[in-house]
Protein backbone atom coordinates (compact mmCIF):
# COMPACT_ATOMS: atom_id res chain seq x y z
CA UNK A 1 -46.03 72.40 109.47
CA UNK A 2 -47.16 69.10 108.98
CA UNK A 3 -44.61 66.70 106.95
CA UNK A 4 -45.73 63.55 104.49
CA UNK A 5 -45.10 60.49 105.76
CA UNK A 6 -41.77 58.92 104.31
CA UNK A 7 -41.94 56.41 102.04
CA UNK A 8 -45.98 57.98 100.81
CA UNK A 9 -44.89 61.11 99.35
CA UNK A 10 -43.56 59.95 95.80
CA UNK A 11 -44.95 57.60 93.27
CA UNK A 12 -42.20 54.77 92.33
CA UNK A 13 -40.36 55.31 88.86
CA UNK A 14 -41.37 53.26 86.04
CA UNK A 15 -38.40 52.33 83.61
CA UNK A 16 -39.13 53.65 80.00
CA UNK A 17 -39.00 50.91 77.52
CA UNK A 18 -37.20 52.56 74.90
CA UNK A 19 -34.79 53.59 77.53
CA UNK A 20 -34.23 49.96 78.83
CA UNK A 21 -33.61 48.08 75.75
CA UNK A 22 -29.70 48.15 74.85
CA UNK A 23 -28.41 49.75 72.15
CA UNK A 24 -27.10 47.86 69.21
CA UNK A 25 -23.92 49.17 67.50
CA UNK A 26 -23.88 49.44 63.85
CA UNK A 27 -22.53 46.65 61.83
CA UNK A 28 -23.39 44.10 64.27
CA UNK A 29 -25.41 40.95 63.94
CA UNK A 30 -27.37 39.20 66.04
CA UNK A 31 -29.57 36.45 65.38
CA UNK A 32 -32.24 37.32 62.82
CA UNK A 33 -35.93 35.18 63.09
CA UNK A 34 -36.97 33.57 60.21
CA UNK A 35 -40.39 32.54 59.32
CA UNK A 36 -42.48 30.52 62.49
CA UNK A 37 -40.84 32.55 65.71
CA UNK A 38 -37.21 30.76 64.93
CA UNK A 39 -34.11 32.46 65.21
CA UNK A 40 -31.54 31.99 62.63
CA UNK A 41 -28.08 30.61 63.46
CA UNK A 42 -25.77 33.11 64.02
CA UNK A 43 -22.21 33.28 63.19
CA UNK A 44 -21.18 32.35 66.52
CA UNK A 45 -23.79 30.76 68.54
CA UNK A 46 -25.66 28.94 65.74
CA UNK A 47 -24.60 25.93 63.68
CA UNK A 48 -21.26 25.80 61.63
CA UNK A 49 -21.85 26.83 57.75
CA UNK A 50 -21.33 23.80 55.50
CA UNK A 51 -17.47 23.22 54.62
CA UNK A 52 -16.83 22.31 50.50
CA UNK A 53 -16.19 18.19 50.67
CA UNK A 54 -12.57 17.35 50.83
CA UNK A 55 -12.97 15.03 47.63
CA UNK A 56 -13.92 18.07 45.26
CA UNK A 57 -9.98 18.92 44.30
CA UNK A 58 -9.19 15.12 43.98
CA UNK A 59 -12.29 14.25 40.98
CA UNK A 60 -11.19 17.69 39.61
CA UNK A 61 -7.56 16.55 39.51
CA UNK A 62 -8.65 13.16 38.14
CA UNK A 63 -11.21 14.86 35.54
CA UNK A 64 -8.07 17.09 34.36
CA UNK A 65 -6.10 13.77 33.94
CA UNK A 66 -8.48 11.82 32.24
CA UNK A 67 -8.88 14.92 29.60
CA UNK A 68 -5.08 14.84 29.68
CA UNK A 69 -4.63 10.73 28.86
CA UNK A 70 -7.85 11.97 26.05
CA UNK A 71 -5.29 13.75 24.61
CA UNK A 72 -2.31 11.69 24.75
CA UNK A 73 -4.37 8.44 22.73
CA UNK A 74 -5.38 11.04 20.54
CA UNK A 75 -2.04 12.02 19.45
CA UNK A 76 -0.42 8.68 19.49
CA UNK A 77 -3.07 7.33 17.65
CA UNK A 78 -2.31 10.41 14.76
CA UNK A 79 1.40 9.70 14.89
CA UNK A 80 0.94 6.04 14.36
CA UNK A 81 -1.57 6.56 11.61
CA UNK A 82 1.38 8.94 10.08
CA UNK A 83 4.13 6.18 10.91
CA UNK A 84 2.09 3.44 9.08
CA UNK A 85 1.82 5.94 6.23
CA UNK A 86 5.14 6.63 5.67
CA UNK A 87 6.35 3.41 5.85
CA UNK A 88 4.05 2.15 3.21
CA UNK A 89 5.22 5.22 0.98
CA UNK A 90 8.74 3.87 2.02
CA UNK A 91 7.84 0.57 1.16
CA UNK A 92 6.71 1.74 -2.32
CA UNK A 93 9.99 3.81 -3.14
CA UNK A 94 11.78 0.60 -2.58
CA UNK A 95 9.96 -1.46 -4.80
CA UNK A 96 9.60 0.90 -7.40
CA UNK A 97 13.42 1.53 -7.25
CA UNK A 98 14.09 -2.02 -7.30
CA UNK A 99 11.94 -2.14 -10.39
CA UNK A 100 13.40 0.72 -12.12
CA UNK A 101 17.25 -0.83 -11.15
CA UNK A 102 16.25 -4.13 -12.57
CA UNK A 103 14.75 -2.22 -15.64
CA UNK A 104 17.84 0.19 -16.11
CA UNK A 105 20.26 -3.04 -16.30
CA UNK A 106 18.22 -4.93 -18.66
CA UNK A 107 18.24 -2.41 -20.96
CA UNK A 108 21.96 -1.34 -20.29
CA UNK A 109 22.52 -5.43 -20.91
CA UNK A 110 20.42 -5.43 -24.47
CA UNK A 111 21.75 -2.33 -25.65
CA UNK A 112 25.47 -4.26 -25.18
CA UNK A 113 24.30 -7.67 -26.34
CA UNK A 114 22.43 -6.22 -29.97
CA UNK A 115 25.91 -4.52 -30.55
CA UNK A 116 27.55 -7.96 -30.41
CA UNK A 117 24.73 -9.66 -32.27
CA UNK A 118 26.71 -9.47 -35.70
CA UNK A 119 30.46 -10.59 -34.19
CA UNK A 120 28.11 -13.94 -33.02
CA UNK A 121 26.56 -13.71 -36.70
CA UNK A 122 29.87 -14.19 -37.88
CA UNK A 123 31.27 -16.35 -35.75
CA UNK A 124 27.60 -18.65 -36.40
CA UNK A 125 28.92 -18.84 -40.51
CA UNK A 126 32.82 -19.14 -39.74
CA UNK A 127 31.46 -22.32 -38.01
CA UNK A 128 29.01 -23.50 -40.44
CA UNK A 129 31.92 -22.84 -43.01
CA UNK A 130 34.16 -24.77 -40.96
CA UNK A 131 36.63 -21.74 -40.62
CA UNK A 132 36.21 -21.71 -36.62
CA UNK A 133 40.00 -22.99 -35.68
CA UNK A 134 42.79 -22.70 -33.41
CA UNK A 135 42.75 -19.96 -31.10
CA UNK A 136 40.12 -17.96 -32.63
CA UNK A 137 37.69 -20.63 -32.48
CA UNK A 138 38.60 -20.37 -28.28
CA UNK A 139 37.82 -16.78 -28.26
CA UNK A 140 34.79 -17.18 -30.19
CA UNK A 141 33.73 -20.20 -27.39
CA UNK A 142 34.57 -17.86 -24.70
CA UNK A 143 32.64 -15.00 -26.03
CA UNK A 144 29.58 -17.27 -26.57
CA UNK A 145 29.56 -18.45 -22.85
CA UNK A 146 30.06 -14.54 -21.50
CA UNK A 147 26.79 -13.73 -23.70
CA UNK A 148 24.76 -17.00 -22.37
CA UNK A 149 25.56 -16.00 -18.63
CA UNK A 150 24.17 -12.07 -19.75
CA UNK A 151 21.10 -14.05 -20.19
CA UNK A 152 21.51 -13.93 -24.12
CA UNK A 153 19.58 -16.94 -26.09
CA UNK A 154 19.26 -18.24 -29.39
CA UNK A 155 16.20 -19.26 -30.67
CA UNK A 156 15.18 -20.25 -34.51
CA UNK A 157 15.12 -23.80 -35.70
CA UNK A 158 14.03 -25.24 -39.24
CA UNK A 159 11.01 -26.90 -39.05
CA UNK A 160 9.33 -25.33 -36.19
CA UNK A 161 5.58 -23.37 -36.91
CA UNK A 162 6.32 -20.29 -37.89
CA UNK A 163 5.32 -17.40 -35.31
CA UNK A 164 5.18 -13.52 -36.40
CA UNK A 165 5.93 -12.45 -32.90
CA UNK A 166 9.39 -14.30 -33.00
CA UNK A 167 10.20 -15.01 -36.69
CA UNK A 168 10.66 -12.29 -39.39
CA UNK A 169 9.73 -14.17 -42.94
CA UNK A 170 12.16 -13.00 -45.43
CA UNK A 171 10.89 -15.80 -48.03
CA UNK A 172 8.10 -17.60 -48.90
CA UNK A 173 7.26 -20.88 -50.73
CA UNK A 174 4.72 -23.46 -51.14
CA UNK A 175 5.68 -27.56 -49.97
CA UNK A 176 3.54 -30.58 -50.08
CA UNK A 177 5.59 -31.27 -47.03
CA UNK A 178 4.07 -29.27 -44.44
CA UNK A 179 0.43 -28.93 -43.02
CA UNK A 180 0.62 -25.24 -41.85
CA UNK A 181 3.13 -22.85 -42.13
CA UNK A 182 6.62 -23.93 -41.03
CA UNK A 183 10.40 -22.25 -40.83
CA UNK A 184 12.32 -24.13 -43.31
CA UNK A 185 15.00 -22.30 -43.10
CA UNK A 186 17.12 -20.22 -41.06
CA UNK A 187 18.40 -16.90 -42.22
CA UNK A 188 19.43 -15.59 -39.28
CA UNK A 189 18.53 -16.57 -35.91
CA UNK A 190 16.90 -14.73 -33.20
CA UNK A 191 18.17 -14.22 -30.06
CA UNK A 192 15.97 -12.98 -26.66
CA UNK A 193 16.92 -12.00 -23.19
CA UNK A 194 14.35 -13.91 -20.88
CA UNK A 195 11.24 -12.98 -22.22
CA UNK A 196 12.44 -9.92 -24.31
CA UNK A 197 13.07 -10.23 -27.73
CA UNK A 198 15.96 -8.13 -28.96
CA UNK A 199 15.81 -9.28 -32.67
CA UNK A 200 13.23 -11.90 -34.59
CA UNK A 201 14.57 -14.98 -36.56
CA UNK A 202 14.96 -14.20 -40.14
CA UNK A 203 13.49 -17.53 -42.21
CA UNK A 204 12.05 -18.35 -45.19
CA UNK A 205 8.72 -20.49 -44.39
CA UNK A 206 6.86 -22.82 -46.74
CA UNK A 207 2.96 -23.09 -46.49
CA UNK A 208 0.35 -25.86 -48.37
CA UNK A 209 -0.29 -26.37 -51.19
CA UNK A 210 -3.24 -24.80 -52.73
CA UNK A 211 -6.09 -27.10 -52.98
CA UNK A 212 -4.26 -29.52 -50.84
CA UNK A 213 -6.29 -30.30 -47.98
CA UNK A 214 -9.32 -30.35 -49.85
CA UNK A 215 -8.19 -33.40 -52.29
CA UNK A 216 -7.30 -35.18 -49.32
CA UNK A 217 -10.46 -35.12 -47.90
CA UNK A 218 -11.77 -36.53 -51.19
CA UNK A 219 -9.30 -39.18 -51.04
CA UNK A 220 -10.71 -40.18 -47.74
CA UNK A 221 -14.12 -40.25 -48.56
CA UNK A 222 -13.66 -41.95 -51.01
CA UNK A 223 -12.07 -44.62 -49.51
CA UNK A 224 -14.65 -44.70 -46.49
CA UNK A 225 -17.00 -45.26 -49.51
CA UNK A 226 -15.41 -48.08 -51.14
CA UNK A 227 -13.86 -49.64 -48.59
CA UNK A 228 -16.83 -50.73 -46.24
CA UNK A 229 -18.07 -54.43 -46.33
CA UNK A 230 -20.88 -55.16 -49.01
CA UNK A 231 -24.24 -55.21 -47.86
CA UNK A 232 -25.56 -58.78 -48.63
């Protein structure tokens, strides 16, 4: 028998394609191509992804602090607005109940001066009598005084204009004496506590004359007429 040449006989394997290329397990990732033929960076091989900028937590920590201060001028600025507020409505309650004090003693002051209005009248006519003597006329002195430093004042004089406000006219005459109507005498006389009037002067008051002013002005024309040098 004839035998084939060694190294003749057989045709030399080919590798299959499929065969050579390696498997891939699942879940792994390689590098992927993108568009143009270049491969994407891998996890490992490729570049690093991009890390979040150290600075981020510090502006968010200053933005949360800045809204925090927001709030604290906020708040002050409400609770001094309420401050102010309440010390003007403080301010007011004092003045008004330094008003209302002042008002309560005044009138606790005239209520106790009117009552002692008629012991003064009488002591006024014991001393125009000439009855105000000896010890009583001391008491009646010191009683005076106590009722001047209460503020108490007498007012009422003959011969002074007569005023409605202040005088009470319990008579009435007419006198060529007087140019308007005037007190000419004192009834009783008035008394006030600053500028409160706790009881009017009782006068009698005298006005002119009827037809008065009007002959007087005749009189003076007259003489204005006769009295002027003579023409020549």
């Amino acid at each position: 028998m004839t035998q084939d040449p060694q190294g003749f006989d057989k045709e030399p394997e080919v590798p299959d394609a499929e065969a050579a290329t390696p498997e891939v397990p699942e879940g792994a990732t390689g590098p992927q191509e993108q568009p143009g033929g270049e491969a994407a960076p891998g996890g490992d091989g490729g570049t690093p992804d991009p890390q979040p900028s150290a600075q981020d937590p510090q502006i968010l920590q200053d933005v949360a602090l800045t809204a925090q201060l927001d709030q604290a001028r906020t708040a002050l600025h409400e609770r001094t607005q309420d401050l102010q507020r309440l010390q003007a409505e403080f301010q007011n309650y004092r003045r008004r109940v330094e008003r209302d004090r002042v008002a309560v003693k005044e009138v606790a002051v005239a209520n106790l001066l009117t009552e002692l209005l008629p012991v003064l009248d009488d002591i006024g006519r014991a001393r125009d009598h000439g009855e105000l003597l000896g010890g009583f006329k001391q008491v009646a002195e010191s009683l005076e005084m106590v009722a001047a430093k209460m503020g108490l004042a007498q007012f009422g004089k003959e011969g002074e204009p007569f005023d409605p406000i202040v005088h009470e006219a319990l008579m009435h005459s007419y006198s060529p004496d007087v140019t308007e109507t005037t007190c000419v005498q004192i009834l009783q006389p008035g008394y006030r506590i600053g500028e409160r009037t706790i009881r009017p002067a009782r006068v009698g008051v005298a006005e002119p004359q009827p037809g008065k002013p009007a002959e007087q002005e005749e009189s003076a024309a007259e003489k204005d007429d006769g009295g002027g040098p003579d023409e020549g």
